[in-house]
Protein backbone atom coordinates (compact mmCIF):
# COMPACT_ATOMS: atom_id res chain seq x y z
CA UNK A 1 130.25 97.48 89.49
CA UNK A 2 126.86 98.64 88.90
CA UNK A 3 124.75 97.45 91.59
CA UNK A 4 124.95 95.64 95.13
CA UNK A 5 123.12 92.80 94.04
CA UNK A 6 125.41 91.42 91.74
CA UNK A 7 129.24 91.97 93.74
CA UNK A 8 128.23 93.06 97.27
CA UNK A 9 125.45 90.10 97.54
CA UNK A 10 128.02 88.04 96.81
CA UNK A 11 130.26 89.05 98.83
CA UNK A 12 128.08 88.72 101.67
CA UNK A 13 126.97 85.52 101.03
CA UNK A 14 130.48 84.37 101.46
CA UNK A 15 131.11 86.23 104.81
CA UNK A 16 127.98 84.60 106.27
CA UNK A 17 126.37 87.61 106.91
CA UNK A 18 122.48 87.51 107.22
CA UNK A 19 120.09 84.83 106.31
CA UNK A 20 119.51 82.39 103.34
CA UNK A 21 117.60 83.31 100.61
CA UNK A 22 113.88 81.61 100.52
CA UNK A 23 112.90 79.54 97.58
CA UNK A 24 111.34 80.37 94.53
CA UNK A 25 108.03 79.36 95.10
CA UNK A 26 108.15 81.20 98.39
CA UNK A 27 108.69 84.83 96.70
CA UNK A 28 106.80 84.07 94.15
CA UNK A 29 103.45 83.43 96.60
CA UNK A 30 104.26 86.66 99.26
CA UNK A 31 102.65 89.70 98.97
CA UNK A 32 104.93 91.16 101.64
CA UNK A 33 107.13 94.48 100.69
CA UNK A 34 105.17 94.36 96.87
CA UNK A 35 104.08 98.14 96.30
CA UNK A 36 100.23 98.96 95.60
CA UNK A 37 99.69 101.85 93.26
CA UNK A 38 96.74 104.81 94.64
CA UNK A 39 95.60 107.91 93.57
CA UNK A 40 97.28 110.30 95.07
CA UNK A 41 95.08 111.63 98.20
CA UNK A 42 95.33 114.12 101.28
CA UNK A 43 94.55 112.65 104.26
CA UNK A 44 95.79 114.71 107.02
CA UNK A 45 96.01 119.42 107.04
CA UNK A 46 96.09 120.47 110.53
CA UNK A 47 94.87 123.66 108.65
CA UNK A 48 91.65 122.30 108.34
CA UNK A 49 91.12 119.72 110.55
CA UNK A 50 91.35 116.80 108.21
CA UNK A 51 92.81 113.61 109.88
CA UNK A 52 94.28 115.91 112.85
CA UNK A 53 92.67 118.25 115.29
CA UNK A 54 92.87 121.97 113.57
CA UNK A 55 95.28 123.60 114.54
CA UNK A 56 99.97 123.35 114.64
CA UNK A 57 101.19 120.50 116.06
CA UNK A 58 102.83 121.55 118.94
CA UNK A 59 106.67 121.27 119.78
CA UNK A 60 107.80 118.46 121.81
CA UNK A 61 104.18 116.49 121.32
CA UNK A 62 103.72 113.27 119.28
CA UNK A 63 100.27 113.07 116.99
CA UNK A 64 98.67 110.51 115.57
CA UNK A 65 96.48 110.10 112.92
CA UNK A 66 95.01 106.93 110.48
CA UNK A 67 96.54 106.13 107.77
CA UNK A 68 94.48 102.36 106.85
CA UNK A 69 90.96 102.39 105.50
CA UNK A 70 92.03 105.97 104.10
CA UNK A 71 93.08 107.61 100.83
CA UNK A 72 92.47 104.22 98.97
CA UNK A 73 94.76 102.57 101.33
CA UNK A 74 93.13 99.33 102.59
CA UNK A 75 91.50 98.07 105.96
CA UNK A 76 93.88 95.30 106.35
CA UNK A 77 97.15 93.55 104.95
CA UNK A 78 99.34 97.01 105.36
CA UNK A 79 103.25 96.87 105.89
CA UNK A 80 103.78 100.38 105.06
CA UNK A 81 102.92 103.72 103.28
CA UNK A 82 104.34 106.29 101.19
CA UNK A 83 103.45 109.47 101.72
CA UNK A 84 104.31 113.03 101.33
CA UNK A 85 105.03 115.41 104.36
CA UNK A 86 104.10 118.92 103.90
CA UNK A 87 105.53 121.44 106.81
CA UNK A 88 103.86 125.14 106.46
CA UNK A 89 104.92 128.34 107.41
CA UNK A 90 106.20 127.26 110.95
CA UNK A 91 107.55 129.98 113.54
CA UNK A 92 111.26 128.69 113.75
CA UNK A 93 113.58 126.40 113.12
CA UNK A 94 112.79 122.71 113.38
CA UNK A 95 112.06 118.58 112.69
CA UNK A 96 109.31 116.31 112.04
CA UNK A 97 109.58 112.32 112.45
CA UNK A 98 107.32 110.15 111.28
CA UNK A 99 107.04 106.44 112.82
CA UNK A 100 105.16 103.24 112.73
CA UNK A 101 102.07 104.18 116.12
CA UNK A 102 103.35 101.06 117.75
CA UNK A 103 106.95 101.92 117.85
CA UNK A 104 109.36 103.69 120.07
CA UNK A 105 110.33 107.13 118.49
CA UNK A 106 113.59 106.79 116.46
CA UNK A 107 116.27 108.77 116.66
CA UNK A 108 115.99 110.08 112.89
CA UNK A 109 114.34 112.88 111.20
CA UNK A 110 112.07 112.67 108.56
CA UNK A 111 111.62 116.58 107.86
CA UNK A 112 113.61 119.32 109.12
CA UNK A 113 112.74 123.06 108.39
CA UNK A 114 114.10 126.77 108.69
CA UNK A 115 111.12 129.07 110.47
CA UNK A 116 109.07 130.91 107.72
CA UNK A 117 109.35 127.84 105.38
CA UNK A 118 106.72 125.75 104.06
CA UNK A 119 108.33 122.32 101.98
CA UNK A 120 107.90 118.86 101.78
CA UNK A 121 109.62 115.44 102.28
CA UNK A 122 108.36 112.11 100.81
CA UNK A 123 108.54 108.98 103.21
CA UNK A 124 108.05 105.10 103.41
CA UNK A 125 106.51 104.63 107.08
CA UNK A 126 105.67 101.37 108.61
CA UNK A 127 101.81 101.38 109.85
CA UNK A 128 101.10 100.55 113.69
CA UNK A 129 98.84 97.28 114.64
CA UNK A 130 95.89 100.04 114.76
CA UNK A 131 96.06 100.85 111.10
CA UNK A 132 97.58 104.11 112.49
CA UNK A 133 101.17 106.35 111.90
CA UNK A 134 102.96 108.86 114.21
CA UNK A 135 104.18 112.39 113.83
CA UNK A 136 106.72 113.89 116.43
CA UNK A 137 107.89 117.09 116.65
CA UNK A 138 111.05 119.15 117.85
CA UNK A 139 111.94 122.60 117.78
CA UNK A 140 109.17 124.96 116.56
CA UNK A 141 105.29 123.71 116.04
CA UNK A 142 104.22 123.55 112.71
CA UNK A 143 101.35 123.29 110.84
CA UNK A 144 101.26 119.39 109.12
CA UNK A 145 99.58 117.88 105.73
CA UNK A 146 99.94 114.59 104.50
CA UNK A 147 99.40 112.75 100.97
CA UNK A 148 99.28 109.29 100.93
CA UNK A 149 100.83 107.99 97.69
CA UNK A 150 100.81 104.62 97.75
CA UNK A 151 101.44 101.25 100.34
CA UNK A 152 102.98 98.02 100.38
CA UNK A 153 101.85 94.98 101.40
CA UNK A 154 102.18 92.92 104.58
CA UNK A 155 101.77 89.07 104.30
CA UNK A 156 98.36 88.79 105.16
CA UNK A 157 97.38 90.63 101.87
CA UNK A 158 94.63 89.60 99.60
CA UNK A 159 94.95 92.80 97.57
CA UNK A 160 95.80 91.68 93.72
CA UNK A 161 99.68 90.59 93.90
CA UNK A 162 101.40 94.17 93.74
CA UNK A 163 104.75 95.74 91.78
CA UNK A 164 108.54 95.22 92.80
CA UNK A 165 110.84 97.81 92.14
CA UNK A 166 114.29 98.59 90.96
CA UNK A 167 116.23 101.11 91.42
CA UNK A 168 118.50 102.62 88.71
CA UNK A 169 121.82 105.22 88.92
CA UNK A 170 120.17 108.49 89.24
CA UNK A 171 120.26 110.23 85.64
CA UNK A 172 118.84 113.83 84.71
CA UNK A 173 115.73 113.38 82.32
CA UNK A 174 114.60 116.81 82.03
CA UNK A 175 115.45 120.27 83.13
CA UNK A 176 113.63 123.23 82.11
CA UNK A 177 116.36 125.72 82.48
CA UNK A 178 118.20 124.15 79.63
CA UNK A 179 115.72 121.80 77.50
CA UNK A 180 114.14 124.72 76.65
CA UNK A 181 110.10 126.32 77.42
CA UNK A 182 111.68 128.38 80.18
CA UNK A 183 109.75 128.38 83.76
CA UNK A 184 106.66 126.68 84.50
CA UNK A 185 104.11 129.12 84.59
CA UNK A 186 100.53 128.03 86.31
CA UNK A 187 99.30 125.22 84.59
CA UNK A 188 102.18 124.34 82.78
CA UNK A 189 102.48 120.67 82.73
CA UNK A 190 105.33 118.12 81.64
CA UNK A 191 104.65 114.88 79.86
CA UNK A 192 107.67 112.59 81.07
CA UNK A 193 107.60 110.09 78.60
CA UNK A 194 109.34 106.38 79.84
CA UNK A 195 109.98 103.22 77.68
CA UNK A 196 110.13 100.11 79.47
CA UNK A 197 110.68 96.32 78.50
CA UNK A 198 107.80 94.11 78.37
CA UNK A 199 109.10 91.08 78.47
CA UNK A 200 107.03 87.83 79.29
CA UNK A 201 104.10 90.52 80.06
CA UNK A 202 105.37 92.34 82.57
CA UNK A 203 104.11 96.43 83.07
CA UNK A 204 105.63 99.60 84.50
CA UNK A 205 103.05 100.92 87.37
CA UNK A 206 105.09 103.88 88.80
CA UNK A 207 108.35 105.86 88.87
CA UNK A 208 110.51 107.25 91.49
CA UNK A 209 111.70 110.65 90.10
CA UNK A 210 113.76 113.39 92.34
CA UNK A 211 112.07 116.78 91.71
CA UNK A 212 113.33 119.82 92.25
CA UNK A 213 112.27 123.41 91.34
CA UNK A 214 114.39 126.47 92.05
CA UNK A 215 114.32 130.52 90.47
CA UNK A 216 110.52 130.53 91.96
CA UNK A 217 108.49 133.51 91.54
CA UNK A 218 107.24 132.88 94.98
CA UNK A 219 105.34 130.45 96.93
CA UNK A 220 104.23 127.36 94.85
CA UNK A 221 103.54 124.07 93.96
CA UNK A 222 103.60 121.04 91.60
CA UNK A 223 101.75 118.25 91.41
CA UNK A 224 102.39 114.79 90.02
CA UNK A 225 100.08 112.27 89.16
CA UNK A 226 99.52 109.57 86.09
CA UNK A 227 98.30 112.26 84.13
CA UNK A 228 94.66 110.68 84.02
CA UNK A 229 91.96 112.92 84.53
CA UNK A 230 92.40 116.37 86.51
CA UNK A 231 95.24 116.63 88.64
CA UNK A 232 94.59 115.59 92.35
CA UNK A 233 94.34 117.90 95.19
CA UNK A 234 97.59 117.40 96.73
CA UNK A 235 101.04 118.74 95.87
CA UNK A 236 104.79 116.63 94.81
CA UNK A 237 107.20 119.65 95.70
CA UNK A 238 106.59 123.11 97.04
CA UNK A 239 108.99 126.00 96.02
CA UNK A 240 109.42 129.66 97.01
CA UNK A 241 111.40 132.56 96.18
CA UNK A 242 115.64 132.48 96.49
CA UNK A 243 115.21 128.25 97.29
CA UNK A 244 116.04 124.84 95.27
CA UNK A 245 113.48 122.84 96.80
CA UNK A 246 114.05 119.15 96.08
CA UNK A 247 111.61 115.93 96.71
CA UNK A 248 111.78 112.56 96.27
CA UNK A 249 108.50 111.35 94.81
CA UNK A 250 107.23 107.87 94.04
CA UNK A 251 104.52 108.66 90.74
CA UNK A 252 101.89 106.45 89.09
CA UNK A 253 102.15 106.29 85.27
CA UNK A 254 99.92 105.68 82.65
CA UNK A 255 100.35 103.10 79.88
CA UNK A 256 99.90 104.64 75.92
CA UNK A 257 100.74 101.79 74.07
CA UNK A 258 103.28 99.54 72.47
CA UNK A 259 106.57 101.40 71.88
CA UNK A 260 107.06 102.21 67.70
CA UNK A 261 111.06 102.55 68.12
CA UNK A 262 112.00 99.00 70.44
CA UNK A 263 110.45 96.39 69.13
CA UNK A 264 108.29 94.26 72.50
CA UNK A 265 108.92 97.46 74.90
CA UNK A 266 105.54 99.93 75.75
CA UNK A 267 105.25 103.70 76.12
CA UNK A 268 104.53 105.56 79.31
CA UNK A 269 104.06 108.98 81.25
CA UNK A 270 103.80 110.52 84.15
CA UNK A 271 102.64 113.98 84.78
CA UNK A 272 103.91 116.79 86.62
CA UNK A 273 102.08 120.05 86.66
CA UNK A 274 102.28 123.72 87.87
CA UNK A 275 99.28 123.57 89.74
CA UNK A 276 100.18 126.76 91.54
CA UNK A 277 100.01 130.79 90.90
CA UNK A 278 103.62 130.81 90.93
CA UNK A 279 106.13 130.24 88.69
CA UNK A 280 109.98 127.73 88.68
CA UNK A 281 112.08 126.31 86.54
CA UNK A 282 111.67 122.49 87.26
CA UNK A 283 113.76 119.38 87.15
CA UNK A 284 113.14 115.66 86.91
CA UNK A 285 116.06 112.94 87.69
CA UNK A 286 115.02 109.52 87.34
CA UNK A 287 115.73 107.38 90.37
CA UNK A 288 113.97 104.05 90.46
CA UNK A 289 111.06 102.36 88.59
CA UNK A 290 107.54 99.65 89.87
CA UNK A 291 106.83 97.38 87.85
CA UNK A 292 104.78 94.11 87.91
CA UNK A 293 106.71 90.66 86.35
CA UNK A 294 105.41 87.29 85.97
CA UNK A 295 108.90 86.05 86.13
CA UNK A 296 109.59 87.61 89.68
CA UNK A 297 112.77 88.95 89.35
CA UNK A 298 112.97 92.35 90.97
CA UNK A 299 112.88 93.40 94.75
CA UNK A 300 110.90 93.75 97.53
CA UNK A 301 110.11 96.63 100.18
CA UNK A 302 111.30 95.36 104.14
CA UNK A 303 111.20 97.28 106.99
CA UNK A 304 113.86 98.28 108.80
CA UNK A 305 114.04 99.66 112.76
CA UNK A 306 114.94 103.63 111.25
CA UNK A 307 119.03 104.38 112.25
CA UNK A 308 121.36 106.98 111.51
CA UNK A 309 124.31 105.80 109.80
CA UNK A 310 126.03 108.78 108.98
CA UNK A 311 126.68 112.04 110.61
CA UNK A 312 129.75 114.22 110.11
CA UNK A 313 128.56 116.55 112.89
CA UNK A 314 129.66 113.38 115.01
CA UNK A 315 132.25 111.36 113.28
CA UNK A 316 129.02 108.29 112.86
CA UNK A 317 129.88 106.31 109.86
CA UNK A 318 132.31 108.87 108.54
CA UNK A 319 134.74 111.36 109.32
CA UNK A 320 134.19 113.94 111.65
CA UNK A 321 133.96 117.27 110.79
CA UNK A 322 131.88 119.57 107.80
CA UNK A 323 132.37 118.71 104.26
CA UNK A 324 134.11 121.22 102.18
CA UNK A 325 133.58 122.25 98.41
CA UNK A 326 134.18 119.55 96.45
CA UNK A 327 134.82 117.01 99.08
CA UNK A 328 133.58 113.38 98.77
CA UNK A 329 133.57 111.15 102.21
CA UNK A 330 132.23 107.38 102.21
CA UNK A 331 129.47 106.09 104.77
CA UNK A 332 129.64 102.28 105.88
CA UNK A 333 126.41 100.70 106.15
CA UNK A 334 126.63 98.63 109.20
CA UNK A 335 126.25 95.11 109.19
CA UNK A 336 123.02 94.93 110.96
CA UNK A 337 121.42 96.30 108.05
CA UNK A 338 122.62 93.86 105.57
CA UNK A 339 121.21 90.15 104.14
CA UNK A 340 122.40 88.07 101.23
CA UNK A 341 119.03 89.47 99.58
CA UNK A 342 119.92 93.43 100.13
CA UNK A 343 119.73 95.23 96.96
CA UNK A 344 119.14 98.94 97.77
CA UNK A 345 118.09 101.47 100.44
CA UNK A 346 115.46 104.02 101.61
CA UNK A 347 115.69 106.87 103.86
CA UNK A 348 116.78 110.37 104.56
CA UNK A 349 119.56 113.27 103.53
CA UNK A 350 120.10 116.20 105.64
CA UNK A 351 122.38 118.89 104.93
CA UNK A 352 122.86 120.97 108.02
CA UNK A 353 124.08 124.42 108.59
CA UNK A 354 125.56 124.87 104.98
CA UNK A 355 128.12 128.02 105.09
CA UNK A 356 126.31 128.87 101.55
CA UNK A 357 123.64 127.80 98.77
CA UNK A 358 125.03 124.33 97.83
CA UNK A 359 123.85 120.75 97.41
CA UNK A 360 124.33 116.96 98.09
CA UNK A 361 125.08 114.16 95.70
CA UNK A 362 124.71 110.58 97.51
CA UNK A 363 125.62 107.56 94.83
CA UNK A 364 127.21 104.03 95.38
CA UNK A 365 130.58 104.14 96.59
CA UNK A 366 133.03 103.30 93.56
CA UNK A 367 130.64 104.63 90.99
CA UNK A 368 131.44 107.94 89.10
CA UNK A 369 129.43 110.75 91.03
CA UNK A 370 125.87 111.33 89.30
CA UNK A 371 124.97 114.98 87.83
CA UNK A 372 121.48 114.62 89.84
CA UNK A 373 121.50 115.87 93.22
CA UNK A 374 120.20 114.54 96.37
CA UNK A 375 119.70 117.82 98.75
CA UNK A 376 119.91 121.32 97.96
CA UNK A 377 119.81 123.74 100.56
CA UNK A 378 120.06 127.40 101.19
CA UNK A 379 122.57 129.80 103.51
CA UNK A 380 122.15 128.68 106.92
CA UNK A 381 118.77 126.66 106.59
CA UNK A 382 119.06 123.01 107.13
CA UNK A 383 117.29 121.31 104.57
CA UNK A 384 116.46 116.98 104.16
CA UNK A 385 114.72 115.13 101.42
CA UNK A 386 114.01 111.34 100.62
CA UNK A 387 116.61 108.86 99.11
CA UNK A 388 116.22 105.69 97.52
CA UNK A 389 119.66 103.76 95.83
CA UNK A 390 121.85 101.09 95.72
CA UNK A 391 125.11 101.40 97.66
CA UNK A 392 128.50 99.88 96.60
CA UNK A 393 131.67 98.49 97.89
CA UNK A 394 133.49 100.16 100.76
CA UNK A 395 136.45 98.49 100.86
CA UNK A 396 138.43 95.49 98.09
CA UNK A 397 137.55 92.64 99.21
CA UNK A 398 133.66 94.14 98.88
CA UNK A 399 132.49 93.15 102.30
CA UNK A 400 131.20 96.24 103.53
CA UNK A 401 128.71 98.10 101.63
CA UNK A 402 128.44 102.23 101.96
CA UNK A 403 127.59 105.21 99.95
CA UNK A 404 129.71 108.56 98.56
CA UNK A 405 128.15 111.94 99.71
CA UNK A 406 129.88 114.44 97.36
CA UNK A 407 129.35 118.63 99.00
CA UNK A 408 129.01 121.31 96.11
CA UNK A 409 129.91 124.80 97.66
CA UNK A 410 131.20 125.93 100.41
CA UNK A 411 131.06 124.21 103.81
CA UNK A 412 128.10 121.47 105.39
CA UNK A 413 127.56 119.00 107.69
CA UNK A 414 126.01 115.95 106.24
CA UNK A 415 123.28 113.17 108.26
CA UNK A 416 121.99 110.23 106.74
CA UNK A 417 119.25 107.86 108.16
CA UNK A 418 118.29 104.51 106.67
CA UNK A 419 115.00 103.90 107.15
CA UNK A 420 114.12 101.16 104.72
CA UNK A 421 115.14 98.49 102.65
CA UNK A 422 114.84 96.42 99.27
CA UNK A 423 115.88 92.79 98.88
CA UNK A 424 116.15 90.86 96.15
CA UNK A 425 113.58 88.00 95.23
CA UNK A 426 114.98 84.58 94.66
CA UNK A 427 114.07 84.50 91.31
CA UNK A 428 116.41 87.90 91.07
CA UNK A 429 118.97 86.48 92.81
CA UNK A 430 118.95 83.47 90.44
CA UNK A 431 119.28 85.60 87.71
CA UNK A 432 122.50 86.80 88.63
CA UNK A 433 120.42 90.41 90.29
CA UNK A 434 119.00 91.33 86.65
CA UNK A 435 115.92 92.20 86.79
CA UNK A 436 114.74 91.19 82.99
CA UNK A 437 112.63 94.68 83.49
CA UNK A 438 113.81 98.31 83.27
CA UNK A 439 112.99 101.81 83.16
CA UNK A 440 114.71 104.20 80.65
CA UNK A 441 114.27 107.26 79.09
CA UNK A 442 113.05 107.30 75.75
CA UNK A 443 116.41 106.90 73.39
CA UNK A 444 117.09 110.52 71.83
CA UNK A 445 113.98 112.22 72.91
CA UNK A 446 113.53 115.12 75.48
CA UNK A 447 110.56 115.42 77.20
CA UNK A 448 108.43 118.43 76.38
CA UNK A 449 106.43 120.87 78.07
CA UNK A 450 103.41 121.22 76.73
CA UNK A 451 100.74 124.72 78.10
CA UNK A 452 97.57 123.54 79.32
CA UNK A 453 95.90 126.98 80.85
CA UNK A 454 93.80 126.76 83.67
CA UNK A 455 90.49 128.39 83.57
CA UNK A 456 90.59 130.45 86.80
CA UNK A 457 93.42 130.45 89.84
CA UNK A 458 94.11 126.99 91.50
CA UNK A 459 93.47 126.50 94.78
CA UNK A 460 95.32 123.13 95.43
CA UNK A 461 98.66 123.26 98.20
């Protein structure tokens, strides 16, 4: 089985569980959940003042800040955005959530830290009726920064009709330590180059890709953008000496032209670059692709009241207890969360207390265990990041759906919070859950990186 859509909808359907489909003509009119593509923009450093008051947001206080109107986010007609969630330097151990203004605070994390750290976490957060998003924090103050990446839309929209998104099994496209060039050095770039199908007119906008950078020099930085212009002033993944630093990203990409080796598909890129004075090796696992589709098969962003559905530290959604080296335990996705439409989560992984350096895989239950990872983390620093995949069947009969956390090294507890959705148009579901549109690496080529020196030292973070 390679996705939910196809077996587990099914499934559903039959057990009753959620509610019917709309028609054709209804998807095909709604905005609602469709992603919108920006530049990416900072629009909140308590180290400055920008968007907050100056200054660490204080443990055990809530902040809030606008999001609408902002970093080429509109006014009006705002579900959600996607931003990136910078922590620096804080004094101690501890979390960050990040909420819709208008909600109650959730019982989730978005970002948890070690003291001394400074790291980042991607997010999909629902905007308040005031245009306006929540950060609360626990444990040690921090200083906060925020990119805004891109939004999706609510119905009452009139932006032009936006991208719907699939996500794919998460496959290693590039790693520096072993595709050769060695560590990014400042101003290093990488060119990720990305064929995709064209059929009946349809165009990639962005990719989701899980970063990660590890063997840094010291504290860094990259930056990922369409690869248009200068790089913005904002940063994808931060990295520091003796750490794997891992982020979920969600990056525009820029259209080159028809492809010369598939016949109707085009050629794309996206851009990551060393935009720091340090160095890291870097790696790229493709995990999910925008795209827009006259046809309207794909799916669509809905937001979801944030829950945790897994927690070994407890015994919620899977056995109690830490996860041992090698170990692979299942998480049921309760029913609540589920609709004949459902096609594929959002949310966040947290590795907790880890007896040593190790790392997280999270795939569909069922399906062979990926060679991306989800989480790293170091000795005795709990570390989260982002996720966005399809789950799989939990039991036979394929009427619960959950995902596989598979544990490297040594010894972890393991926490996962859904925090968003994607459901399946009913043009997709029509189709049997295909989307006619994909997102692949380019057959038999490795991306490259290519030096691009920087005249003078960077000051972007």
């Amino acid at each position: 089985m390679k996705k939910l859509s196809a077996a587990v909808v099914a499934a559903l359907v039959t057990a009753g569980i959620g509610a019917a489909a709309p028609s054709a003509s209804a998807a095909a009119t709604d905005p609602t959940g469709r992603y919108q593509v920006v530049t990416p923009s900072r629009i909140v450093d308590t180290r400055t003042g920008l968007g907050l008051p100056a200054g660490p947001v204080r443990a055990n206080t809530t902040a809030a800040f606008q999001v609408t109107g902002r970093g080429g986010v509109p006014a009006t007609g705002v579900q959600s955005v996607v931003v990136n969630i910078t922590v620096v330097n804080p004094a101690a151990t501890g979390w960050l959530v990040a909420y819709a203004s208008d909600s109650p605070q959730p019982r989730t994390s978005t970002v948890n830290y070690p003291g001394g750290w400074t790291g980042a976490t991607s997010a999909t957060v629902p905007v308040g009726a005031d245009g306006k998003i929540k950060v609360s924090v626990g444990g040690s103050g921090v200083q906060v920064a925020v990119d805004v990446m891109g939004w999706y839309a609510s119905l009452t929209s009139t932006v032009a009709p936006g991208s719907l998104y699939q996500a794919a099994v998460p496959e290693r496209w590039f790693d520096s330590r072993t595709d050769g060039g060695g560590k990014f050095v400042p101003g290093d770039y990488l060119d990720i180059p990305i064929e995709f199908d064209e059929t009946g007119g349809a165009r990639l906008t962005a990719m989701q890709f899980n970063l990660t950078a590890t063997g840094g020099t010291g504290r860094g930085w990259f930056t990922a953008w369409n690869g248009t212009n200068n790089p913005p002033s904002t940063s994808a993944l931060n990295f520091s000496v003796g750490e794997t630093s891992p982020n979920l990203v969600t990056v525009p990409v820029r259209r080159v032209g028809s492809s010369t080796s598939q016949p109707g598909w085009g050629e794309y890129y996206a851009t990551v670059e060393n935009t720091s004075n340090a160095s890291a090796h870097l790696i790229v696992d493709g995990v999910a692709s925008f795209y827009t589709d006259s046809s309207n098969k794909g799916a669509t962003h809905v937001v979801v009241p944030p829950v945790r559905v897994g927690d070994s530290r407890s015994g919620v959604g899977m056995p109690k207890g830490k996860l041992g080296a090698g170990r692979t335990v299942n998480v049921a996705l309760p029913g609540s969360l589920l609709t004949p439409r459902t096609d594929s989560f959002e949310g966040t992984i947290t590795m907790a207390n880890p007896s040593t350096n190790s790392f997280l895989s999270l795939f569909a239950v069922g399906e062979p265990r990926p060679v991306a990872s989800a989480v790293n983390a170091q000795t005795g620093r709990n570390r989260s990041n982002g996720f966005a995949t399809y789950p799989g069947c939990v039991d036979t009969a394929c009427t619960t759906a959950g995902y596989s956390i598979y544990n490297s090294t040594g010894t972890v507890d393991a926490i996962l919070d859904v925090t968003g959705r994607f459901d399946l148009t009913a043009e997709a579901i029509a189709a049997q859950g295909a989307p006619a549109a994909k997102a692949t690496q380019k057959s038999g080529q490795r991306a490259q990186v290519r030096r691009a020196q920087l005249a003078g030292a960077p000051t972007r973070g």
